[in-house]
Protein backbone atom coordinates (compact mmCIF):
# COMPACT_ATOMS: atom_id res chain seq x y z
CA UNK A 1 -17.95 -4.96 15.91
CA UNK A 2 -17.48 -2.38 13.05
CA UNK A 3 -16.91 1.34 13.75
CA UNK A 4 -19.77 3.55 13.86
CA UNK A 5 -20.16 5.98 11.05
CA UNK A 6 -21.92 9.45 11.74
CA UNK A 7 -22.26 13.19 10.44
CA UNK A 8 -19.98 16.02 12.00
CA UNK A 9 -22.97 17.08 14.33
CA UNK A 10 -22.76 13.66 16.16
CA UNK A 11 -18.78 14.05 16.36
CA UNK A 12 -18.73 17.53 17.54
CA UNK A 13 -21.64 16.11 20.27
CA UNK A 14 -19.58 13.12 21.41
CA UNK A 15 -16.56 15.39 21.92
CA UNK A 16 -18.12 18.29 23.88
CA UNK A 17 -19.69 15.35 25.88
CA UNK A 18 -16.02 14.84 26.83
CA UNK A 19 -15.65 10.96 26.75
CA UNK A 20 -12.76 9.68 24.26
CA UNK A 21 -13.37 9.01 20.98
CA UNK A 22 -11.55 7.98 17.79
CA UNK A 23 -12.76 8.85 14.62
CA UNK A 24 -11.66 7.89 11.38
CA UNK A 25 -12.38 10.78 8.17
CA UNK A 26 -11.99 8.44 5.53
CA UNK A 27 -14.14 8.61 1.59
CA UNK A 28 -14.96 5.51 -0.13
CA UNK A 29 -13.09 6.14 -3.15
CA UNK A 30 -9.63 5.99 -1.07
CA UNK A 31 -7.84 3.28 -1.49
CA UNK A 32 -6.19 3.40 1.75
CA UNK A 33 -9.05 4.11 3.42
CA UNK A 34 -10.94 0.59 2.36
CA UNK A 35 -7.23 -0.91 3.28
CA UNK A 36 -7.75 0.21 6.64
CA UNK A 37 -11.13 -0.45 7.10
CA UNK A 38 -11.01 -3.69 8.75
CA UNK A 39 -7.83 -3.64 10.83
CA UNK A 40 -9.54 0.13 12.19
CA UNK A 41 -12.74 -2.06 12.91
CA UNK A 42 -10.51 -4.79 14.38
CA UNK A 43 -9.56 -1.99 17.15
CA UNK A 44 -13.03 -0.67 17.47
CA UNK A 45 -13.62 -4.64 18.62
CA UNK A 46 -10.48 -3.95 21.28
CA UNK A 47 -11.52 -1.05 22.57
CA UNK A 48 -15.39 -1.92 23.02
CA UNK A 49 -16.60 -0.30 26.35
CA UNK A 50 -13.36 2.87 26.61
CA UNK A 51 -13.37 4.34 23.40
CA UNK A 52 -16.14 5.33 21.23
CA UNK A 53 -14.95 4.51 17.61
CA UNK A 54 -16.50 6.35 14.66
CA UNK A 55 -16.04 6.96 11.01
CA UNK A 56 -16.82 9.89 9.00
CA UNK A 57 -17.22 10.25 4.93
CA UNK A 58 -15.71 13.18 4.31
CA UNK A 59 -17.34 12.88 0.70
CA UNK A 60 -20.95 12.94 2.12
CA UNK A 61 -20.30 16.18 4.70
CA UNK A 62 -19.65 19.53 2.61
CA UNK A 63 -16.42 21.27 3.85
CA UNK A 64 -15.71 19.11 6.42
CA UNK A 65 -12.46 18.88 5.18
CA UNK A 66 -11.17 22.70 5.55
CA UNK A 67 -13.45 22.65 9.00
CA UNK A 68 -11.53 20.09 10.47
CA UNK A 69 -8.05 21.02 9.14
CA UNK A 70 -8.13 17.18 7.01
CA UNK A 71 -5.35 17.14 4.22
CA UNK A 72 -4.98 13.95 4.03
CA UNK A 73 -7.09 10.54 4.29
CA UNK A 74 -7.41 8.76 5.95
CA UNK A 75 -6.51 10.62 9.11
CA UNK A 76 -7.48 8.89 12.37
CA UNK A 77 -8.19 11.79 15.41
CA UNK A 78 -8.24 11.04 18.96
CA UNK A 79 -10.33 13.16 21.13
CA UNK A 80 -10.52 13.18 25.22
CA UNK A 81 -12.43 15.82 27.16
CA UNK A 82 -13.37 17.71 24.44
CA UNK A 83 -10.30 17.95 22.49
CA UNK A 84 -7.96 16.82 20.15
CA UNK A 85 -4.93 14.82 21.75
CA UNK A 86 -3.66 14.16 18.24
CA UNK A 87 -3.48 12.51 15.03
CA UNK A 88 -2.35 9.63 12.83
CA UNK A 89 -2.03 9.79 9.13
CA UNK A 90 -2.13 7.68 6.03
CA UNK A 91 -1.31 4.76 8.97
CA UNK A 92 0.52 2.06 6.84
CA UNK A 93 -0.73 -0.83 9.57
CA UNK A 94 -2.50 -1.73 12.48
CA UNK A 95 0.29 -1.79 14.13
CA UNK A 96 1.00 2.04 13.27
CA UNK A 97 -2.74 3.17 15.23
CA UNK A 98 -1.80 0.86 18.26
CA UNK A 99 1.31 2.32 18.45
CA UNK A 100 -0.57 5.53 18.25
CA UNK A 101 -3.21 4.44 21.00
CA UNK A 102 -0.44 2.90 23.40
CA UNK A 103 -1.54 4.80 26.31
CA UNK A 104 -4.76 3.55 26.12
CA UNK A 105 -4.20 0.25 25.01
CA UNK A 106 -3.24 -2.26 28.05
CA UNK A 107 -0.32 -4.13 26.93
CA UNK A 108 -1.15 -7.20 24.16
CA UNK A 109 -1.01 -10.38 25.44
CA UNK A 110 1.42 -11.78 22.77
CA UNK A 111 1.64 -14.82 20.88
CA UNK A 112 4.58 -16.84 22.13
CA UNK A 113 3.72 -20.83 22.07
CA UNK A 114 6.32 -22.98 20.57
CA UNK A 115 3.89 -23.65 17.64
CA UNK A 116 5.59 -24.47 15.04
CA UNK A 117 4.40 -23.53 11.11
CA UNK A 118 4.98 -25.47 8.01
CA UNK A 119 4.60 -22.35 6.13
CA UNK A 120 5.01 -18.75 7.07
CA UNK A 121 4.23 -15.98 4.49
CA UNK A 122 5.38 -12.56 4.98
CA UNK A 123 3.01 -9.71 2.99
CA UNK A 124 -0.50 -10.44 1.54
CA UNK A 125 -0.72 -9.39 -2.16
CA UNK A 126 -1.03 -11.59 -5.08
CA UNK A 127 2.02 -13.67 -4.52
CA UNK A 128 1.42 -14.73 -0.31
CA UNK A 129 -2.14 -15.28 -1.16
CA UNK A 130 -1.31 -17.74 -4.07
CA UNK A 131 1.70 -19.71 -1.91
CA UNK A 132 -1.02 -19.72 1.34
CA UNK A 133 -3.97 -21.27 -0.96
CA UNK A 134 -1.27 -23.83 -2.87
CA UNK A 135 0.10 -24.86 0.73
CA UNK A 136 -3.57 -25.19 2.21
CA UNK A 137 -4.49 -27.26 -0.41
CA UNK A 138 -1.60 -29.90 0.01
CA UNK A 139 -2.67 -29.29 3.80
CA UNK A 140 0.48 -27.66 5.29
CA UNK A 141 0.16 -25.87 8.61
CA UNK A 142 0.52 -22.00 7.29
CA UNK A 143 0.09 -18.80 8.93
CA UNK A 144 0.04 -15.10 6.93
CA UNK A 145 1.23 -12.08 8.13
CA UNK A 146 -0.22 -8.89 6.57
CA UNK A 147 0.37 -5.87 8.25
CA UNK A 148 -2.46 -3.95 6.46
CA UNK A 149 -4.89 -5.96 4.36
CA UNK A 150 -5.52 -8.38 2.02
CA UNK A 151 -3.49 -7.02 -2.26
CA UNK A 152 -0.47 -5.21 -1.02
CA UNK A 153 0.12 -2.70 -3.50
CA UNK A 154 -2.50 -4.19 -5.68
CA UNK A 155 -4.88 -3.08 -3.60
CA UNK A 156 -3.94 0.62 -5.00
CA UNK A 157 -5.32 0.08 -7.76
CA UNK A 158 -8.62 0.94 -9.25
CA UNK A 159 -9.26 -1.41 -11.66
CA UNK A 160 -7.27 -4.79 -12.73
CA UNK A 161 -8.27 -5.59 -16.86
CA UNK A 162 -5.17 -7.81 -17.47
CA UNK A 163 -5.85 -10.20 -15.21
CA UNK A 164 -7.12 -13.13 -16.65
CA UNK A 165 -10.82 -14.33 -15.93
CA UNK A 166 -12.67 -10.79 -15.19
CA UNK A 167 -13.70 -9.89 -18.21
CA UNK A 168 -15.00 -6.39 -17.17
CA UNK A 169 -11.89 -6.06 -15.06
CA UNK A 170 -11.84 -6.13 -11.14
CA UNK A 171 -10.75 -3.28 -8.52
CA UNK A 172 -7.51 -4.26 -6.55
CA UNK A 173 -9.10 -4.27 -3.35
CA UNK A 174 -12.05 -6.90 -4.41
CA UNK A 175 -9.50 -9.10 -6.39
CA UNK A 176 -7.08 -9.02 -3.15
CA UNK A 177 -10.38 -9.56 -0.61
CA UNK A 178 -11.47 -12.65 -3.43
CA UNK A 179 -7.63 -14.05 -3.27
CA UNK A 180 -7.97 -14.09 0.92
CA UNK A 181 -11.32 -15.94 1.06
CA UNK A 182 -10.21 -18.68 -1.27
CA UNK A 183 -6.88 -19.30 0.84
CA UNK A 184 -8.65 -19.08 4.28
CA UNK A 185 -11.59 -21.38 3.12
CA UNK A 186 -8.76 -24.07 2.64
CA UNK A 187 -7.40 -23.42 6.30
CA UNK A 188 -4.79 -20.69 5.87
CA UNK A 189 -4.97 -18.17 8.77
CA UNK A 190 -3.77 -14.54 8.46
CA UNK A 191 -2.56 -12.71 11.06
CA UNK A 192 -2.77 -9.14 10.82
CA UNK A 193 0.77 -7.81 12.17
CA UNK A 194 3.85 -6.23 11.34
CA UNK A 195 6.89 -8.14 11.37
CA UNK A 196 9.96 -6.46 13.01
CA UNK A 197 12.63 -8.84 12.58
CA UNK A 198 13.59 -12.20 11.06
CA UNK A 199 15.90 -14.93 11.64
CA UNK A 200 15.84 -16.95 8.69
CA UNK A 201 19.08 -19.01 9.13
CA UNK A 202 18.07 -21.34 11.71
CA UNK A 203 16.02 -24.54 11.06
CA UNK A 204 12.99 -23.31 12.63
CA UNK A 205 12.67 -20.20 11.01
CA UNK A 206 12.07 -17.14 13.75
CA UNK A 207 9.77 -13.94 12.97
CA UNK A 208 9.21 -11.39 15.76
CA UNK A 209 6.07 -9.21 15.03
CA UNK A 210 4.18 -6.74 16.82
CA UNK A 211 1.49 -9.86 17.68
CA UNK A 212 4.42 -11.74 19.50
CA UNK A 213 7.17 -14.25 17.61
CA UNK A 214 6.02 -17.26 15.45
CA UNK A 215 8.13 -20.12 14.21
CA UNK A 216 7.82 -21.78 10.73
CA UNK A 217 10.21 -24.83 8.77
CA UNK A 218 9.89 -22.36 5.73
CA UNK A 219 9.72 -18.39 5.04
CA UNK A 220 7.85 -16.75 2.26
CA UNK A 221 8.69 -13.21 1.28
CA UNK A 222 5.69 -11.63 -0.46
CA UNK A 223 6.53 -8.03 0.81
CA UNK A 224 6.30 -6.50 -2.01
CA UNK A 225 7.73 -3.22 -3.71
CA UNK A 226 7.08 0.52 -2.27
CA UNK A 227 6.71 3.90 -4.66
CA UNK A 228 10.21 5.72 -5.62
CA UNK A 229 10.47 9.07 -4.46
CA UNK A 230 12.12 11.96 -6.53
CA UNK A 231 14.24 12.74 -3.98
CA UNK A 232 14.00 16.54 -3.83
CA UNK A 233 14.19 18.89 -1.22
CA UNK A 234 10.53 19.24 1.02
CA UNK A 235 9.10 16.33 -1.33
CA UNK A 236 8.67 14.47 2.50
CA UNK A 237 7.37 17.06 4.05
CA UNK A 238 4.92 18.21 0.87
CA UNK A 239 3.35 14.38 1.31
CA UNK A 240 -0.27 15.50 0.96
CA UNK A 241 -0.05 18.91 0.95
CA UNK A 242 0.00 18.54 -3.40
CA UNK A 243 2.87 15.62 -3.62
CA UNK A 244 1.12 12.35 -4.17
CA UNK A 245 2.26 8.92 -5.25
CA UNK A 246 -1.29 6.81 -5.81
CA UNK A 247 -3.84 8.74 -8.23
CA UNK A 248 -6.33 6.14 -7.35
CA UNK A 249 -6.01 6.92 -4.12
CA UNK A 250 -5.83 10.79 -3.64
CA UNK A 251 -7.09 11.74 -7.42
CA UNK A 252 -10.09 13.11 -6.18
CA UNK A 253 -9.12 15.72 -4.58
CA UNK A 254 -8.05 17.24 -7.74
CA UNK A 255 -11.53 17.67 -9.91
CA UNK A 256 -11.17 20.92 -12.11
CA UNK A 257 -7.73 21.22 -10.94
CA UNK A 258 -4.26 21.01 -13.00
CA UNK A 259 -1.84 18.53 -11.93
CA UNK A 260 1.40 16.73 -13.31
CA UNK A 261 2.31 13.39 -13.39
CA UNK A 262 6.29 12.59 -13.56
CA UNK A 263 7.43 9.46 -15.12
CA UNK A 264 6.23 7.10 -18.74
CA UNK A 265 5.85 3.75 -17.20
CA UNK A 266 2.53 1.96 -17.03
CA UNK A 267 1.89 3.26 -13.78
CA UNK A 268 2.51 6.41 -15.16
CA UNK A 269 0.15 6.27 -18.02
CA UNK A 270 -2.44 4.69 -15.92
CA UNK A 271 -2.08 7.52 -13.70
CA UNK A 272 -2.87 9.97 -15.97
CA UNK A 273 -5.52 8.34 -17.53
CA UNK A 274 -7.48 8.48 -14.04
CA UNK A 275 -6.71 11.56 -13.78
CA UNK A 276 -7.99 12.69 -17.07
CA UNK A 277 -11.32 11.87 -16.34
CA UNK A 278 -11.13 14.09 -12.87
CA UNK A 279 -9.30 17.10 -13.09
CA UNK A 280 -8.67 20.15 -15.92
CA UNK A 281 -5.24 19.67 -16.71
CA UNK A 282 -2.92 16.88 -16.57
CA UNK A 283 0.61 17.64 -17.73
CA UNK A 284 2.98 14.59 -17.89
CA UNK A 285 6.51 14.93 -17.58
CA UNK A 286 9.12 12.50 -18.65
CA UNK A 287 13.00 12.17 -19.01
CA UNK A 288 12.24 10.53 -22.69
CA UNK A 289 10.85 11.28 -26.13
CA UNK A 290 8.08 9.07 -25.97
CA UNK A 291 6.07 7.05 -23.53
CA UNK A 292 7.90 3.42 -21.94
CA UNK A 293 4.49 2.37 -21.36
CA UNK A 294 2.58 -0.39 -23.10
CA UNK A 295 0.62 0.54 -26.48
CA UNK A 296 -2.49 0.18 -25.28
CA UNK A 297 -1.95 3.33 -22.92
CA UNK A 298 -0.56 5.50 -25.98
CA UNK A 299 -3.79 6.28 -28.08
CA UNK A 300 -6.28 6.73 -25.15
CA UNK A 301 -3.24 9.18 -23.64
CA UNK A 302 -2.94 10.59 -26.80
CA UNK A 303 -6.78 11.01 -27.55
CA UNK A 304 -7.46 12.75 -24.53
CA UNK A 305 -7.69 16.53 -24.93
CA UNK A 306 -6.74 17.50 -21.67
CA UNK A 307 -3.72 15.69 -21.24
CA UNK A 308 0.20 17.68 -22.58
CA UNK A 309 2.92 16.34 -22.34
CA UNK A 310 6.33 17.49 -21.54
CA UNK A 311 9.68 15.51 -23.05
CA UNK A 312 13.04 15.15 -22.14
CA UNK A 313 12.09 16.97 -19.20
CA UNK A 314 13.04 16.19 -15.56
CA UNK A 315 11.25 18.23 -12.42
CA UNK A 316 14.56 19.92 -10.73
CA UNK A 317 12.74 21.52 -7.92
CA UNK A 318 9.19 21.79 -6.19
CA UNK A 319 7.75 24.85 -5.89
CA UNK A 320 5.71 25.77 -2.11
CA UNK A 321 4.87 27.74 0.36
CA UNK A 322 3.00 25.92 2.75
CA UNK A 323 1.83 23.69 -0.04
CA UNK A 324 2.57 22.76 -3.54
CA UNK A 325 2.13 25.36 -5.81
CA UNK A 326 4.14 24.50 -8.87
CA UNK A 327 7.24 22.68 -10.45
CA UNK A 328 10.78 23.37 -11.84
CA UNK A 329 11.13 21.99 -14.86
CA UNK A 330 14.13 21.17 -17.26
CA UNK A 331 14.67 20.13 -20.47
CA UNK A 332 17.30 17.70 -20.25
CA UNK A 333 18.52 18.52 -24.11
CA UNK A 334 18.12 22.23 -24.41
CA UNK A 335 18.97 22.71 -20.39
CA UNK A 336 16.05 25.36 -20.56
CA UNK A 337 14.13 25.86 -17.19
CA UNK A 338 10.54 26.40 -17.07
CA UNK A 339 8.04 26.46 -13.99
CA UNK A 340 5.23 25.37 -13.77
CA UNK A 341 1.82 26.33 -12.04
CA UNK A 342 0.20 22.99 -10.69
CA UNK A 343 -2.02 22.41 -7.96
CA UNK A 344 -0.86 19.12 -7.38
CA UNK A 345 1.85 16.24 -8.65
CA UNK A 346 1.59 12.63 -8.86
CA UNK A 347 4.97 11.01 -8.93
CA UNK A 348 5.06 7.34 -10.76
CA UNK A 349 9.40 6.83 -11.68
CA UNK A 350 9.18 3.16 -10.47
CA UNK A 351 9.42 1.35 -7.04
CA UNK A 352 11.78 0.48 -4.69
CA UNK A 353 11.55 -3.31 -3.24
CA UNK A 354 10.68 -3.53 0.48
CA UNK A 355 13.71 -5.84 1.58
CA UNK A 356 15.01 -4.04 4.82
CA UNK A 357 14.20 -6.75 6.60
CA UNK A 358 16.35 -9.14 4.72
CA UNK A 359 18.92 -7.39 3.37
CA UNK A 360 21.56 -8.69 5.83
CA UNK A 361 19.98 -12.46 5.41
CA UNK A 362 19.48 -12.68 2.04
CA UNK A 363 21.60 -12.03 -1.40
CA UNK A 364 20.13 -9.15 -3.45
CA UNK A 365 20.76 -7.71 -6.55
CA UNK A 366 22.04 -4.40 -8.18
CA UNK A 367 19.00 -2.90 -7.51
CA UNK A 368 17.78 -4.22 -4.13
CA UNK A 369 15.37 -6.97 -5.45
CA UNK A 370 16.43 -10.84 -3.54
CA UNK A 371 18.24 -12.60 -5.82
CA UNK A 372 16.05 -15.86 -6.66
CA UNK A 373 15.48 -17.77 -10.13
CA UNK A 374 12.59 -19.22 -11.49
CA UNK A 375 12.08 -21.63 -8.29
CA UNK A 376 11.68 -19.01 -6.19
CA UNK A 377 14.08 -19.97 -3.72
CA UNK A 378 17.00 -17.29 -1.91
CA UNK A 379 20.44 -18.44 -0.66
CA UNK A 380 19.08 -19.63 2.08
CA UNK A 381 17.15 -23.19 2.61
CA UNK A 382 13.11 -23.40 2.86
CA UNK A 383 13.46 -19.29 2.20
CA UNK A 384 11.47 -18.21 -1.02
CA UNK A 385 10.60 -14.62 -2.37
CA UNK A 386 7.62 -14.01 -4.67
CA UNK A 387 5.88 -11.01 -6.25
CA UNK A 388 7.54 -7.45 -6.74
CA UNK A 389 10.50 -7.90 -4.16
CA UNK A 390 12.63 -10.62 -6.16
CA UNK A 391 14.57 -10.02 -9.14
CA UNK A 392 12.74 -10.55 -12.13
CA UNK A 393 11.63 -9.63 -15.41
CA UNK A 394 8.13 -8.87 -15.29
CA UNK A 395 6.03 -7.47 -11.98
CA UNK A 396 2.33 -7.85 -12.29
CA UNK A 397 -0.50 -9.53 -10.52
CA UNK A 398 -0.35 -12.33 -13.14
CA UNK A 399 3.66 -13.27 -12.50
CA UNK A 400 3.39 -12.90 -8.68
CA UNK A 401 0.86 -15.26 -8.42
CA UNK A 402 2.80 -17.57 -10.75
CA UNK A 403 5.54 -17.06 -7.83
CA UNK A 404 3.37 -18.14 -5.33
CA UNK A 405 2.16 -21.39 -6.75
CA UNK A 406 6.03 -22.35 -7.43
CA UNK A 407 7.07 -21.42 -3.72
CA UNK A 408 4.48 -23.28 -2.02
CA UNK A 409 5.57 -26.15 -4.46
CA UNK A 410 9.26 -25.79 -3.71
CA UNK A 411 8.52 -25.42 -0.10
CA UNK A 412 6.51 -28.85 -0.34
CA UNK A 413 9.34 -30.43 -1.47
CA UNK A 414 11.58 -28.83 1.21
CA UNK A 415 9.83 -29.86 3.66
CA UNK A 416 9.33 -34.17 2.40
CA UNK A 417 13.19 -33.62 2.47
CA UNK A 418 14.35 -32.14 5.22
């Protein structure tokens, strides 16, 4: 069953009632909220009959936010005779709020049959959901492990207009929800958990997960690429307190407001684009002369009159008390310093490939992405990577799901020869 959503007069009745209740603030524009919708209804299912689970809109209830002390969303509350026993934040998986729940959760019964899987697929974006539909369809035995929901990091993003066959475009979340469907309707399963460890030498391939351990002949690693940080001092602890790294996700919390955005990439551009059209000021900083970004982001970028830019510049410090209040910035040329007065800063330098849990398994390159050529395939046999963790020369929806189709067809023939 889905979690129930309410107004802040039903919360605040359910907790002075004193019975335990988990409540979700969440606003529909948030891309991690709709990310987390279903595995946080998934545990509303779990916990029928001991926990009353509830959502709030934080959008539709005026100053709920400073009321209830909510900086970032989504931020999942527990309450237990009438009061707060704590908080999760931003939870990257399912397996994050159980974690988070333990001591009310009974222990999972785990998944360990001797099953064994043609196919197992590691991450659910663009590239595992193109390998699960390709191996479905030439009727392998697969099984999906997504630790959040169906896109990956495409599911950040607002709107998709370069992938083919939308021509109005497509938000992330749909096209990643649309991508699911079409694998699962040809028997893929997904199973929403978070994989811990991998053993991807042996025959039978092992993967340990917070659901219990799974076997499979071959290994797909679709897990994707996570946002580079700056690196600075307090830029951790500033997460959400005016340091963001997804405009599509916490943009909106920034109408009439100035904010900066640090890098010239697409993502970059995009980035302020979005948030053109929501707050005063956007100030864009970047370590070059001109924008890396494709031309079709320059003249919109350009065009827009509350958008400055700010070249050859690099941000050397962040400025806070207990949140951000401005920037260090210097001209890399002229070595002048200048700060800056923003209310928030949106940080888009590139991304860092999510490979910690093969980087003593599988050969990587300078830069951390696995080392595989066109075929997809690692140093090890029946392993692939596709999507934004291998080494490549292009990352975009269009390319991973060209990885997928070749993995599940290199897998094939893996598997007819083994």
């Amino acid at each position: 069953m889905a979690a129930k959503h309410i107004d802040e007069n039903q919360l605040h009745e359910l907790i002075q009632s004193g019975k335990t209740v988990l409540a979700d603030f969440w606003a529909p524009w948030c891309g991690d909220c709709r990310r987390i919708e279903k595995p946080y209804d998934e545990i509303a299912d779990e916990l029928s009959g001991r926990v009353i689970v509830v959502k709030l809109n934080v959008d539709e209830i005026d100053g709920i936010r400073q009321r209830e002390d909510i900086r970032r969303i989504p931020t999942i509350r527990l309450y237990e005779n009438g009061a707060s026993l704590g908080q999760i934040v931003e939870p990257p998986a399912k397996a994050d709020i159980e974690e988070f729940l333990k001591d009310l959760l009974p222990e999972k019964e785990k998944t360990q049959d001797d099953h064994v899987y043609d196919m197992a697929i590691i991450g659910g974006g663009p590239g595992g959901y193109t390998a699960a539909l390709y191996a479905a369809r030439a009727g392998m035995d697969i099984v999906l492990l997504e630790r959040l929901s169906a896109g990956g990091q495409m599911a950040l993003t607002h709107q998709i207009d370069n992938y083919p066959g939308f021509t109005d475009g497509i938000g992330g979340i749909e096209l990643g929800e649309q991508m699911k469907n079409q694998a699962e309707r040809f028997g893929a399963k997904t199973v929403s958990a978070d994989v811990k460890k991998l053993d991807l030498a042996a025959k039978n391939k092992i993967i340990e997960t917070s659901e219990g351990t799974f076997q499979s002949k071959t290994v797909v690693i679709a897990t994707g690429a996570n946002p580079r940080a700056l690196g600075l001092p307090a830029e951790e602890d500033l997460i959400g307190l005016g340091v963001h790294y997804c405009a599509a996700c916490d943009g909106m919390f920034y109408k009439g407001k100035t904010v900066a955005v640090v890098g010239g990439g697409n993502s970059a551009a995009a980035d302020a684009l979005l948030l053109s059209r929501v707050a005063e000021k956007v100030i864009v900083i970047h370590r070059r002369d001109a924008l890396r970004a494709t031309k079709i982001y320059h003249e919109p970028l350009m065009q827009a009159k509350n958008v400055e830019f700010l070249w050859d510049s690099r941000v050397e410090k962040l400025l806070h008390d207990k949140k951000l209040t401005g920037l260090s910035v210097k001209n890399i040329k002229t070595g002048e310093e200048t700060d800056l007065s923003v209310d928030g800063v949106f940080i888009s330098i590139g991304r860092k490939p999510a490979t910690e849990l093969v980087k003593d398994q599988l050969i990587l390159d300078e830069n951390g992405y696995i080392a595989s050529g066109e075929t997809t395939e690692t140093n090890l046999p029946g392993v692939y990577a596709v999507g934004d963790v291998r080494a490549k020369l292009l990352r975009q929806v269009v390319t991973a799901v060209s990885d997928g189709a070749v993995a599940s067809h290199m897998a094939e023939t893996y598997l007819i020869n083994a």
